[in-house]
C-alpha atoms as a PDB file:
ATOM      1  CA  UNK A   1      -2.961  -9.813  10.658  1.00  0.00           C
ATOM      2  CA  UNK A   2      -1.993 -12.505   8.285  1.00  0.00           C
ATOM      3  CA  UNK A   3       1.960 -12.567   7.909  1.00  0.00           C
ATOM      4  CA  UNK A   4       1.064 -14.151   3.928  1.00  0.00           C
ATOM      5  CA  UNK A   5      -0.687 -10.713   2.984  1.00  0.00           C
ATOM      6  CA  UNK A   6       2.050  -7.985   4.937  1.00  0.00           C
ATOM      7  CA  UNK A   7       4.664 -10.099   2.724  1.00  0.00           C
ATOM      8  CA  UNK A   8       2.492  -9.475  -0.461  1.00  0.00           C
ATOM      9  CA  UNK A   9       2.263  -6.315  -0.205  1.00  0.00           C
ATOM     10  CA  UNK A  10       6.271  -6.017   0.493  1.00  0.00           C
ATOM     11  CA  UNK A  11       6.831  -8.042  -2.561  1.00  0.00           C
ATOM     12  CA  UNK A  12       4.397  -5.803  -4.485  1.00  0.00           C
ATOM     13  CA  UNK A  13       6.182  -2.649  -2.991  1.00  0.00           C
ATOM     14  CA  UNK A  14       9.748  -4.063  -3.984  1.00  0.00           C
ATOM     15  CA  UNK A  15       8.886  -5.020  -7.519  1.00  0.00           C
ATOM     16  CA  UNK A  16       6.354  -2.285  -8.232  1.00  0.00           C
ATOM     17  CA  UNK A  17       7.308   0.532  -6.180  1.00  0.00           C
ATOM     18  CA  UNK A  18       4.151   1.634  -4.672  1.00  0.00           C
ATOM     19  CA  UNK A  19       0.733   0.822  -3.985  1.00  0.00           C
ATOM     20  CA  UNK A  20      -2.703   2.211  -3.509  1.00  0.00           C
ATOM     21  CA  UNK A  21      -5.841   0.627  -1.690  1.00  0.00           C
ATOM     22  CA  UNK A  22      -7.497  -0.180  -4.796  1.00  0.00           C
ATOM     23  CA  UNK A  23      -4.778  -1.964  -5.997  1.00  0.00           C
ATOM     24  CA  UNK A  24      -4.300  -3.654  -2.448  1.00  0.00           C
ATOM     25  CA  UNK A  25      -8.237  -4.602  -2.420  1.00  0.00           C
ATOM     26  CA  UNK A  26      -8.208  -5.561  -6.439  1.00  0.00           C
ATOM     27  CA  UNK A  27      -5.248  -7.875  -6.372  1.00  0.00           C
ATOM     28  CA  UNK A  28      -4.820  -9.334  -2.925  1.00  0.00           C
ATOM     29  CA  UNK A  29      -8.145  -8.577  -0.804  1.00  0.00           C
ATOM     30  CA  UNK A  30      -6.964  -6.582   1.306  1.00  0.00           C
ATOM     31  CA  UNK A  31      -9.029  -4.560   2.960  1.00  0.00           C
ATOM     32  CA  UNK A  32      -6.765  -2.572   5.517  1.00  0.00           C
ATOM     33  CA  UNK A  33      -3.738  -1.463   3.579  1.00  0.00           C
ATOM     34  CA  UNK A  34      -3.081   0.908   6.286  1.00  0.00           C
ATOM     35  CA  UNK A  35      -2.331  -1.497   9.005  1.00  0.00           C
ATOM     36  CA  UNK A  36       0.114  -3.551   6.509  1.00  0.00           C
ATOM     37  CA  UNK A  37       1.763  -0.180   5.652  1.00  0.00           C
ATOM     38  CA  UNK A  38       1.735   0.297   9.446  1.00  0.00           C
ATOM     39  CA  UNK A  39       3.327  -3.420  10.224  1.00  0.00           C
ATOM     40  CA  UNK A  40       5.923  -2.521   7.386  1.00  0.00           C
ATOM     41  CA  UNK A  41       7.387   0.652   8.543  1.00  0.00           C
ATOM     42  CA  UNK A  42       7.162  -1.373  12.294  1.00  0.00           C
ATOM     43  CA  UNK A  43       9.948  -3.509  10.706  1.00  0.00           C
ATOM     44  CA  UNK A  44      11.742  -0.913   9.305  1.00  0.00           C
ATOM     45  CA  UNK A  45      10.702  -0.451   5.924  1.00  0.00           C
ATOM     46  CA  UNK A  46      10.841   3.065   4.716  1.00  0.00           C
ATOM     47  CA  UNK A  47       7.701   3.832   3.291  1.00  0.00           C
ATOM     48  CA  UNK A  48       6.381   7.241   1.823  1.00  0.00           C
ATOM     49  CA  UNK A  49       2.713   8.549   1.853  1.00  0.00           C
ATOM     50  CA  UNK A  50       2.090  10.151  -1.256  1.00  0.00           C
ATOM     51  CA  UNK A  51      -1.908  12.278  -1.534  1.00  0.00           C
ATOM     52  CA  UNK A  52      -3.114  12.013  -5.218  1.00  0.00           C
ATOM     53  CA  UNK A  53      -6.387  13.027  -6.418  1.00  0.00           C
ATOM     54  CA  UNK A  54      -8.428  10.620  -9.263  1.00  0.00           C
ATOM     55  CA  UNK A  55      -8.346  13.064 -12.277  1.00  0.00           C
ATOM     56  CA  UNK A  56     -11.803  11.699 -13.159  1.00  0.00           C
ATOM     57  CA  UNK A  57     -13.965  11.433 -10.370  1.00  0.00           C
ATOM     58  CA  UNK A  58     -11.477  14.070  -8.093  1.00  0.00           C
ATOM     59  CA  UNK A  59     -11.897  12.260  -5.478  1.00  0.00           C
ATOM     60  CA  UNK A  60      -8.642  11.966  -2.763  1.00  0.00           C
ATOM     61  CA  UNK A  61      -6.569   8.949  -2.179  1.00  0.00           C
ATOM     62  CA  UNK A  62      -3.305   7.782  -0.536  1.00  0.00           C
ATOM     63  CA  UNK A  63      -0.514   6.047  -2.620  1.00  0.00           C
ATOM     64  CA  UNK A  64       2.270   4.563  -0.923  1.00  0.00           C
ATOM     65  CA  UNK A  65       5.629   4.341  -2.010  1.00  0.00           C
ATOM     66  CA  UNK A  66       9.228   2.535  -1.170  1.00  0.00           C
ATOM     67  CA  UNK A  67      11.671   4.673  -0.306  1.00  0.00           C
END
């Protein structure tokens, strides 16, 4: 896994606050947020899963958020 991307997505998490796989896959190709997310909490980032449903098309999906 590219180091470039995890740190995008730790910059993204620090200055946004969270981060779904849409965003992840819109802004920075990314195409396995989980794994990042995975490599994060690895270094000791505390990082909550939060389940949302899309009030439109009410269809599930997983927002994560710094702790």
């Amino acid at each position: 896994m590219n180091t470039a991307l995890i740190n995008k997505v730790d910059n993204h998490l620090n200055l946004i606050g969270h981060i779904s796989a849409r965003e992840a896959m819109s802004e920075y190709q990314i195409i396995s947020l989980r794994d990042i997310i995975y490599k994060l909490r690895k270094r000791g980032r505390i990082i909550t899963t939060e389940q949302r449903v899309n009030p439109i098309t009410l269809k599930k999906y997983v927002r994560y958020r710094s702790a």
